[in-house]
Structures are given as structure tokens and as C-alpha cells.
Protein backbone atom coordinates (compact mmCIF):
# COMPACT_ATOMS: atom_id res chain seq x y z
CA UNK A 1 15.10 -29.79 40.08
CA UNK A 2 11.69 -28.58 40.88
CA UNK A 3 12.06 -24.87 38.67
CA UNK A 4 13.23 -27.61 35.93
CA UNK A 5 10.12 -30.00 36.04
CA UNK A 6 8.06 -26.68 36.22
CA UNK A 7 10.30 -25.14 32.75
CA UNK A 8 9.21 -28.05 31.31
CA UNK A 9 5.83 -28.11 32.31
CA UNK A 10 6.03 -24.39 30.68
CA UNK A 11 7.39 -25.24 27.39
CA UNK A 12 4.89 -28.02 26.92
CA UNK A 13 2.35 -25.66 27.56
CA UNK A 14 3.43 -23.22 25.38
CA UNK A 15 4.03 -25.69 22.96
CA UNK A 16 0.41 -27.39 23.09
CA UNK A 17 -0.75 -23.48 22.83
CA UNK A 18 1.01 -22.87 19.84
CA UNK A 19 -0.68 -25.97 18.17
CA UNK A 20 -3.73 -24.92 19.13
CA UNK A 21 -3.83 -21.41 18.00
CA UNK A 22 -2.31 -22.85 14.84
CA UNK A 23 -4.94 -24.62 13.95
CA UNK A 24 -7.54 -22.09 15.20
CA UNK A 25 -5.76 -19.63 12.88
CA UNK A 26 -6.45 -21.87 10.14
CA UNK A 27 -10.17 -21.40 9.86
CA UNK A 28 -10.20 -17.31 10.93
CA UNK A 29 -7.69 -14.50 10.80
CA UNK A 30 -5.59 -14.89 13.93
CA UNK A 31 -6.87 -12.23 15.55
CA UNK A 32 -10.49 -13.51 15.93
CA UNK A 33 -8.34 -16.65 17.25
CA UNK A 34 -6.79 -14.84 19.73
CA UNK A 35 -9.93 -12.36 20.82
CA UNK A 36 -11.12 -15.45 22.13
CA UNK A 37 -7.73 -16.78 23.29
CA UNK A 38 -6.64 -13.71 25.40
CA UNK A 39 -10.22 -13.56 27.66
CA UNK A 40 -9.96 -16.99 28.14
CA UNK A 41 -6.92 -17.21 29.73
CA UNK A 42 -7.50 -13.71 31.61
CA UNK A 43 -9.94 -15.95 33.04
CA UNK A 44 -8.19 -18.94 34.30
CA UNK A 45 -5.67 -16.08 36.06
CA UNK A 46 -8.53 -14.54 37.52
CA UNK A 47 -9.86 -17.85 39.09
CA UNK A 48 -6.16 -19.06 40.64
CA UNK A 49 -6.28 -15.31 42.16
CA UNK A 50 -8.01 -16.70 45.34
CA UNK A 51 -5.94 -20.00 45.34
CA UNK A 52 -2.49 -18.39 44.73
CA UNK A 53 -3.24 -14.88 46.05
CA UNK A 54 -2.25 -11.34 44.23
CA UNK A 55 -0.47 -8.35 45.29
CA UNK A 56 -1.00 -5.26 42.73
CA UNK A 57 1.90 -2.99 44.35
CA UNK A 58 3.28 -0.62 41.58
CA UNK A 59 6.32 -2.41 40.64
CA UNK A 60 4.32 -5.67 40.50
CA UNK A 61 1.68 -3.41 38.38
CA UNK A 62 4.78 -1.89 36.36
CA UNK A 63 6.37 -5.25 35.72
CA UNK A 64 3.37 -6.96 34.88
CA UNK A 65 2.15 -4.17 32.23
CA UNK A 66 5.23 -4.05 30.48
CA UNK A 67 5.29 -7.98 30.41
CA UNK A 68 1.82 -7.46 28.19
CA UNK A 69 2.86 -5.02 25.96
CA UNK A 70 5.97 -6.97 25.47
CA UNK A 71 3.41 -10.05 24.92
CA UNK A 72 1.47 -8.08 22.60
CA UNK A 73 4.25 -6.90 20.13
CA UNK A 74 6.25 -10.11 19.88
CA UNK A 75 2.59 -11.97 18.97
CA UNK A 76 2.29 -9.08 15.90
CA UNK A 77 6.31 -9.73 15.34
CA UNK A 78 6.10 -13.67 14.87
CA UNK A 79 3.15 -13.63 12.81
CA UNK A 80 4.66 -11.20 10.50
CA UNK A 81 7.90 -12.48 10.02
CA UNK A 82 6.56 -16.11 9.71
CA UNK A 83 4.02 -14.27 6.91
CA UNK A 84 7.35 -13.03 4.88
CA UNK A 85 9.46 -16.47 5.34
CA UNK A 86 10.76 -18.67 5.15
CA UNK A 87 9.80 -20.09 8.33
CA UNK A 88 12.63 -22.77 8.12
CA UNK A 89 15.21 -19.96 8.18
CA UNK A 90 13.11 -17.40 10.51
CA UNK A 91 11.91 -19.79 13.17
CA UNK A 92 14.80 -20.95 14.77
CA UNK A 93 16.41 -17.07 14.76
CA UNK A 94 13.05 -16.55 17.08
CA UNK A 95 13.56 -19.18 19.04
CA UNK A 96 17.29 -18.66 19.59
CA UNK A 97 16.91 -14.71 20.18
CA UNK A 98 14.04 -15.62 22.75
CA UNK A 99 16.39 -18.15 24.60
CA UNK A 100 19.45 -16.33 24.50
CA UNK A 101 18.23 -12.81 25.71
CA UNK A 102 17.05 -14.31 29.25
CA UNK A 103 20.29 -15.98 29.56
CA UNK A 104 22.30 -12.73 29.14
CA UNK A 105 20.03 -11.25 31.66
CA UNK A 106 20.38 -13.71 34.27
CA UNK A 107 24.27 -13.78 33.48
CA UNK A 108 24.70 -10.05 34.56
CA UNK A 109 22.37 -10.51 37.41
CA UNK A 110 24.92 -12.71 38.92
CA UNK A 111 23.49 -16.12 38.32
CA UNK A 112 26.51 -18.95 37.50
CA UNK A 113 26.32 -22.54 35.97
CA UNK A 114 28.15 -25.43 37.49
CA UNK A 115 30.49 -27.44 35.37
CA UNK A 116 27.15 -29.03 33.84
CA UNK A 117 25.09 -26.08 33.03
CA UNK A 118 28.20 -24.85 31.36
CA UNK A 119 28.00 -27.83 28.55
CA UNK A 120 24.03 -28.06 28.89
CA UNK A 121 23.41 -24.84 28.64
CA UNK A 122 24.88 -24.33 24.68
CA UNK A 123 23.39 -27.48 24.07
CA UNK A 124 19.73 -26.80 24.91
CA UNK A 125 20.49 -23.42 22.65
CA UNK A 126 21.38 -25.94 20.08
CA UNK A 127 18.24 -27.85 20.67
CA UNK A 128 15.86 -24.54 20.82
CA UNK A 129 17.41 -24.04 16.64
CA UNK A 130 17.08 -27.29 15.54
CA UNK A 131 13.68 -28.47 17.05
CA UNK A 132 11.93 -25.34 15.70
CA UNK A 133 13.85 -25.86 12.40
CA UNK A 134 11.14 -27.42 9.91
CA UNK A 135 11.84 -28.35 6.22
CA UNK A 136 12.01 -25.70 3.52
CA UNK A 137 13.07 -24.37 1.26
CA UNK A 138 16.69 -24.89 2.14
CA UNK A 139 18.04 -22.14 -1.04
CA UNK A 140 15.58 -19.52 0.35
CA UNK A 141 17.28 -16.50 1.74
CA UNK A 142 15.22 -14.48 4.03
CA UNK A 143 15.00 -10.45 3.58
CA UNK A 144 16.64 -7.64 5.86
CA UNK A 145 13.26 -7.03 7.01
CA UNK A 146 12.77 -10.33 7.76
CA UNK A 147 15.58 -11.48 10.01
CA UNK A 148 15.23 -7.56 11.72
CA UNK A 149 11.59 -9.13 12.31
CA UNK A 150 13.03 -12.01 13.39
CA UNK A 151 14.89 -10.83 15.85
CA UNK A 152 12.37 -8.42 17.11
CA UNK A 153 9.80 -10.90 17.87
CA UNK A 154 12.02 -12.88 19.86
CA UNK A 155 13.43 -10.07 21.48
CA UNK A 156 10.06 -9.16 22.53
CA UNK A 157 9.02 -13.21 23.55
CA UNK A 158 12.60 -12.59 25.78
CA UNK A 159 11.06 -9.56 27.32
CA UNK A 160 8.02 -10.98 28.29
CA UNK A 161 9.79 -13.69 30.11
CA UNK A 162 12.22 -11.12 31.83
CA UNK A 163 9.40 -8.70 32.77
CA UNK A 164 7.43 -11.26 34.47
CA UNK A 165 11.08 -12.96 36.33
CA UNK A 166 11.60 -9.21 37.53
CA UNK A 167 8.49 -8.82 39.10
CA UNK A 168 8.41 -9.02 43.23
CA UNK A 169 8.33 -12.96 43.84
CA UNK A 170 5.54 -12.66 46.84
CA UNK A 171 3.24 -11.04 44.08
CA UNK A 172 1.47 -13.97 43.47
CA UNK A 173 -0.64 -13.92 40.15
CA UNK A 174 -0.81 -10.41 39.70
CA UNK A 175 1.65 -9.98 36.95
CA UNK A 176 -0.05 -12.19 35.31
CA UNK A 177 -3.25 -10.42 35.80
CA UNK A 178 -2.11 -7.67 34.53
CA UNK A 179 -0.38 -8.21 31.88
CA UNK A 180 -2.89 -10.44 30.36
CA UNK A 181 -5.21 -7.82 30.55
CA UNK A 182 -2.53 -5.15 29.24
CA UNK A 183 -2.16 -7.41 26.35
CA UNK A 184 -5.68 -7.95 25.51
CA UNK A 185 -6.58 -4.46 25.47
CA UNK A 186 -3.69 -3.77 23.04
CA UNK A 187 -5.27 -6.97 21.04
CA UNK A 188 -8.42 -6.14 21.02
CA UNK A 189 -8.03 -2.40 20.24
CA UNK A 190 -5.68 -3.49 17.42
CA UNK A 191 -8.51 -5.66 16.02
CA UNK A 192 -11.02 -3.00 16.59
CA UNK A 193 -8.76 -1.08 14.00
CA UNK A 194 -8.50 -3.45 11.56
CA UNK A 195 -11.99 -5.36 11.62
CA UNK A 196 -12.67 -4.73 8.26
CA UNK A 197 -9.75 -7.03 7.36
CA UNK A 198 -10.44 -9.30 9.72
CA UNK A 199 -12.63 -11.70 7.03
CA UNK A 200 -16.31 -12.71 8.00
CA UNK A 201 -15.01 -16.29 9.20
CA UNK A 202 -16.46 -17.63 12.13
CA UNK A 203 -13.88 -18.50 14.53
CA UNK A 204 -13.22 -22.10 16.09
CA UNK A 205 -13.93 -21.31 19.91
CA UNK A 206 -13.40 -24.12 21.45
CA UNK A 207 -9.89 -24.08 19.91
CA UNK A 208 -8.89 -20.94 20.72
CA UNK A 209 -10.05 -20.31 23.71
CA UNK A 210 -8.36 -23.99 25.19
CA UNK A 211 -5.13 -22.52 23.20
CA UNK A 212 -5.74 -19.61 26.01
CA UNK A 213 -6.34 -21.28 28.86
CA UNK A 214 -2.67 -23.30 27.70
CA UNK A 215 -1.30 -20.32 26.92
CA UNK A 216 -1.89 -19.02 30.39
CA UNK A 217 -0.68 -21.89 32.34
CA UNK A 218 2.56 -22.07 30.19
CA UNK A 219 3.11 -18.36 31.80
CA UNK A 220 2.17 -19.61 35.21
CA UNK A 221 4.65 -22.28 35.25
CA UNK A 222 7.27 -20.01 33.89
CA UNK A 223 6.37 -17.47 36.82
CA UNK A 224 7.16 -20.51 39.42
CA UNK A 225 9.64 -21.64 37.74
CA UNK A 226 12.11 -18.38 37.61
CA UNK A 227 11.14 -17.52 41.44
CA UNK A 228 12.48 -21.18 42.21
CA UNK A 229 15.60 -21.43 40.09
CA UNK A 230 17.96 -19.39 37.67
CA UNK A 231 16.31 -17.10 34.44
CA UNK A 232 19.46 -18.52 32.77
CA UNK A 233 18.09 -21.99 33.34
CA UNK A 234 14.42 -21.63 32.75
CA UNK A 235 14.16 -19.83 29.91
CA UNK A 236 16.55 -21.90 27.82
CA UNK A 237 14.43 -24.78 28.38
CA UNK A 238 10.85 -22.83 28.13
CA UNK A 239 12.16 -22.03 24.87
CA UNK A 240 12.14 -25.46 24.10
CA UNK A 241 7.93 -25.45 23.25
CA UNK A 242 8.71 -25.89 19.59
CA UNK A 243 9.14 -29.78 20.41
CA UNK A 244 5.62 -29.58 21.71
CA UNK A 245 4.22 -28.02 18.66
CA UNK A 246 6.19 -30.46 16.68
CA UNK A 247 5.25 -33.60 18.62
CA UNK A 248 1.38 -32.60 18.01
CA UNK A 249 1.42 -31.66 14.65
CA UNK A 250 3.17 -35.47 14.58
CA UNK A 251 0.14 -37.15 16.08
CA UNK A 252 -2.88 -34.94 15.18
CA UNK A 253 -1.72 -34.17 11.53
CA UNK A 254 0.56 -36.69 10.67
CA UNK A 255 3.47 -34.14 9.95
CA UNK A 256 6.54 -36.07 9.16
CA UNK A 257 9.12 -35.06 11.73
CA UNK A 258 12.41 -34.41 9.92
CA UNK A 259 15.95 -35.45 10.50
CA UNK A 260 17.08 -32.60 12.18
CA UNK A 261 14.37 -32.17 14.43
CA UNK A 262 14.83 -35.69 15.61
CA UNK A 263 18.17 -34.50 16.83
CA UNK A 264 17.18 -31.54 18.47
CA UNK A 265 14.75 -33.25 20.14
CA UNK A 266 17.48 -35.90 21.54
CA UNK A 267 19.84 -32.67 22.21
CA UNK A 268 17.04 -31.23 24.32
CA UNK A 269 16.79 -34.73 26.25
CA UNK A 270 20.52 -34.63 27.14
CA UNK A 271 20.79 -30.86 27.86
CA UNK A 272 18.08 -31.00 30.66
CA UNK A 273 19.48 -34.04 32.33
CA UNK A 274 22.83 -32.09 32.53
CA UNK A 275 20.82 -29.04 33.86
CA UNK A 276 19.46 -31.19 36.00
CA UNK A 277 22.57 -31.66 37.68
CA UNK A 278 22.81 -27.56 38.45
């Protein structure tokens, strides 16, 4: 129960982030959004070091790097598939790639369901397609390219979430650490490269860097959650911070929620009372 309440502490989190960097995105290119994103939440880590401790052995260090550069490619992956479209098509294949991965993983790692995780389990996978499933163009047919992006960015949000499960569990922040910083040096040197496409917008700071400081506890919470309960579990229902996103963009923008979102959203209600029950 507790790695469950913490999942879903994670994917509301990560859903909150999202919003915010959204917007933030909106009035700069996103990578002045997330130059100020990435310190930021380096620096919440960095302050819960003394509160939750750090070990920096080399298979936390190992674990925790390749966690960042996984972080850093599937943030360049999303934002160019969702740039080809159409997101209605592409988002969900994301979301379902990023969900789906973790589960394999924790499958041949020996985890097992009970009789309840085996019916919640497809049906938070359900819930992960049709929350982050918006309202397009419903005729639009998405490129080769653009499902192979697809899939690659959430293959690469799925091994960012495996990375961090595999490192040592009495490691404390220190994957974190480090593969924040991992990922904001690949960030910041890729926006050192292209600065002269980077626009002369000013970016919205506050924004952003709150959108980091989320972004940052959504990982924390995912950290306690998998060293408390099963991958297979957790990151189905992590991957359920579209409904966040969604929610938000509800309130703060008025977005009309559509139909089939409604239904993911009650999918995702009855999934994690039945993985409650694991």
C-alpha cells in the first residue's frame, strides 16, 4: 500500500511538472525552460542529501548516470515526436511504451501479481492510453519516423525509471544526484550547441524552475516507491501523470476534458484499488 500512495504521489508530480514546463515552453524554446528546470531541481536533491543521506559507490554512480542520459534522450525524443504529430496518435504510444517496458523488467526479475494485479494491471495500461489520449485529428496517420520516435522516447522514459529501480536501495539520493546532474550537463551542452536557435525570449523562471523542483520530487517518490514495492506495480501507475497534466490544463486553462479521457481516468481509479489489493 505504501509504494502505491508513493506511485501516486509520483505520477502527480510528474504530471503537475509536465503542466508546468508546458506552459513555460510556451513563452521560450524549451530548452531555456528546462536550463532553468534541471538546476532547480539538482538543487532540491542536493538539499534532501543531508536529510535522506547519499552513498556514491560505483554502481550507485553507474546506475544513476545512465538514469540521466536515459533522462536526457527521452526529453529530446518526446519533444520531437510530439513536434511531427499528431499528438493524439503519438502520446499514448509514449505513454504505453514507458509503462509497459518496466513491467517486462520486473516480470523477468521474478516479481508476480496476485489474482488482482493480474486484472489491474492491463487495466491501468488501458488507463495510461486513454488518459494521455487528447482530441485530434482522428484521420491523421502518424509517419514511420514518428511512431519509431514514439517508441524511442518512451523507451528511454522506461529506462530512466529502470536505471534508477536498479540502483543499490541503501544509496539514498545519490542516483538522483547524479543523474540529475548527468542530465543537465547533456542539456546544457546541447543548448550551448544550438543557442543560436534558441530565440531571444526571455524565459518564465518562476515556471520552470517550480516545474523542476516537481519534476524532481516526482523522481524521488518513484525512487521510494520501487525500493518498497514491485517495478511492475509502480511504474504502471507513475505512468499514469498524464491525468495530472490533464486535470490542470482542466482548471488553469479551461481545456475541455474529452470522452475518452473521462474513462481513462475512471479506469485508472479502479485499476489502483485492485492493485491495492497486491
Amino acid at each position: 500500500m505504501i509504494a502505491l500512495l508513493l506511485a501516486l504521489g509520483s505520477s502527480l508530480a510528474y504530471g503537475c511538472a509536465d503542466f508546468l514546463g508546458g506552459l513555460g515552453a510556451r513563452q521560450a524554446h524549451v530548452l531555456r525552460t528546462v536550463m532553468i528546470a534541471a538546476p532547480a531541481s539538482l538543487a532540491v536533491e542536493l538539499l534532501l542529501w543531508p536529510v535522506l543521506g547519499a552513498s556514491f559507490d560505483p554502481a550507485t554512480l553507474g546506475w544513476g548516470a545512465a538514469s540521466g542520459v536515459a533522462s536526457a534522450a527521452a526529453f529530446a525524443l518526446l519533444y520531437r515526436t510530439l513536434a511531427i504529430g499528431p499528438m493524439n496518435v503519438l502520446s499514448p504510444v509514449t505513454a504505453l511504451v514507458s509503462a509497459a517496458l518496466p513491467v517486462g523488467v520486473g516480470l523477468l526479475q521474478g516479481e508476480h501479481l496476485t489474482a488482482a494485479g493480474l486484472v489491474g494491471l492491463p487495466l491501468a495500461l488501458v488507463a495510461v492510453v486513454l488518459v494521455s489520449a487528447g482530441h485530434g485529428a482522428g484521420s491523421a496517420r502518424p509517419s514511420r519516423t514518428a511512431l519509431l520516435l514514439a517508441f524511442g522516447a518512451g523507451a528511454a522514459i522506461a529506462l530512466q525509471l529502470v536505471f534508477l529501480h536498479q540502483a543499490p536501495s541503501g544509496s539514498g539520493v545519490a542516483p538522483l544526484i547524479t543523474g540529475r546532474a548527468v542530465s543537465s550537463a547533456v542539456t546544457l551542452a546541447a543548448a550551448g550547441l544550438l543557442r543560436r536557435r534558441l530565440g531571444s525570449e526571455r524565459p518564465a523562471y518562476g515556471t520552470s524552475a517550480a516545474a523542476g523542483v516537481l519534476d524532481s520530487v516526482a523522481n524521488l517518490l518513484f525512487l521510494l516507491a520501487a525500493r518498497s514495492g514491485d517495478l511492475t506495480v509502480v511504474a504502471v501507475i507513475t505512468a499514469l501523470y498524464p491525468a495530472g497534466t490533464v486535470l490542470l490544463a482542466r482548471g488553469v486553462l479551461a481545456e475541455r476534458i474529452h470522452r475518452g479521457q473521462l474513462v481513462g481516468l475512471g479506469t485508472a481509479a479502479v485499476a489502483v484499488g485492485l492493485l491495492a489489493l497486491t
